[in-house]
Protein backbone atom coordinates (compact mmCIF):
# COMPACT_ATOMS: atom_id res chain seq x y z
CA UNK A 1 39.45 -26.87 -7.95
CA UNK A 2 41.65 -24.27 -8.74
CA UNK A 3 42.25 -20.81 -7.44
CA UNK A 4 40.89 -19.28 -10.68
CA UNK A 5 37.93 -21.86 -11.04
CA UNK A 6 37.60 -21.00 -7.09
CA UNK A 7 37.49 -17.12 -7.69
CA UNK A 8 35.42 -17.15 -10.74
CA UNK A 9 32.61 -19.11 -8.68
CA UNK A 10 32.60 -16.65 -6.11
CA UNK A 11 32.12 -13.61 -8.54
CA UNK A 12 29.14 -15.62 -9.95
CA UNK A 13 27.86 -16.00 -6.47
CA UNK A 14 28.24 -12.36 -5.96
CA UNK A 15 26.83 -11.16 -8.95
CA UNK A 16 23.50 -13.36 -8.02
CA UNK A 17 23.50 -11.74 -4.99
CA UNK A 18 24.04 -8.31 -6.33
CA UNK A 19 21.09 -9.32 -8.82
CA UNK A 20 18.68 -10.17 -5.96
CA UNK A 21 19.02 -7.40 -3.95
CA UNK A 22 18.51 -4.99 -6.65
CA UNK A 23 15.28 -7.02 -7.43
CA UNK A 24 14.37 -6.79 -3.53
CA UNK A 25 14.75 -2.63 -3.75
CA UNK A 26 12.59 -2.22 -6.87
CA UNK A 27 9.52 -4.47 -4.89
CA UNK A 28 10.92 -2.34 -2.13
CA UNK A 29 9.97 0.74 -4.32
CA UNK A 30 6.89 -0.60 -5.94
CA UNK A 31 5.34 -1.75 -2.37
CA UNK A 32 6.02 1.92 -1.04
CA UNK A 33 4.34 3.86 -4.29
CA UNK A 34 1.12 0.87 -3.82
CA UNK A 35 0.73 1.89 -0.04
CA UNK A 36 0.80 5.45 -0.73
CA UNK A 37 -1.91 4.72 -3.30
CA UNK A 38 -3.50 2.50 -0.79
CA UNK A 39 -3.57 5.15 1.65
CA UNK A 40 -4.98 7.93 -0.59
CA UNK A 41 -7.72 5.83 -1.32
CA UNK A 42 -8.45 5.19 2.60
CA UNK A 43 -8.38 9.14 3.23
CA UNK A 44 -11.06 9.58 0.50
CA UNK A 45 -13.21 6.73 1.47
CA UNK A 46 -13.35 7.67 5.10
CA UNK A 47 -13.93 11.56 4.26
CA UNK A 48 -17.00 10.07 1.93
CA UNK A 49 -18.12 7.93 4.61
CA UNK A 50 -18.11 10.41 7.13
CA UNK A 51 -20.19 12.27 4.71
CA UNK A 52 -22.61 10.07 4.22
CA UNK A 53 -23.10 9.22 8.05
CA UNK A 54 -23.35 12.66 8.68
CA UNK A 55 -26.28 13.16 5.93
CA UNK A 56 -27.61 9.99 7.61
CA UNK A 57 -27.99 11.97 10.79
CA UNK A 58 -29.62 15.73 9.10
CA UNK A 59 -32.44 13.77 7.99
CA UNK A 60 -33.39 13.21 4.18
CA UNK A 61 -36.73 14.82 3.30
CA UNK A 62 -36.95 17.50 6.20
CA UNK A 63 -39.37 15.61 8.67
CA UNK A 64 -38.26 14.52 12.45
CA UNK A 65 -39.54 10.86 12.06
CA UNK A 66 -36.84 9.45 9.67
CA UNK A 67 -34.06 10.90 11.43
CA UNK A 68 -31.52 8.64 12.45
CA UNK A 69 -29.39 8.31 15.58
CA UNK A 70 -26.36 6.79 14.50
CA UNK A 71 -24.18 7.39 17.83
């Protein structure tokens, strides 16, 4: 093989690698905006949850007997 042929397979190499990295840093990106999302989400559900639980525990219809102790 000669030096050229030699050379001009390592650039190829390079350039592949130089491909897949900047295809590892846009998942990088994507997985980062998805678990903000994600997270978002989770702070609304448990704020809506709590809610609930804590309606759970007032009582629906104002008498003492369906109360619920959720503790």
């Amino acid at each position: 093989m000669a030096t050229e042929e030699h050379l001009e397979k390592h650039d190829r190499q390079i350039a592949a690698i130089r491909d897949l990295v900047l295809q590892g840093m846009r998942l990088c990106v994507e997985t980062r905006k998805d678990i903000r999302t994600l997270a978002t989400a989770q702070k609304r559900t448990e704020a809506s949850l709590k809610a609930f639980i804590d309606s759970m525990r007032a009582g629906g219809n104002g008498h003492s007997k369906g109360k619920v102790d959720l503790r």
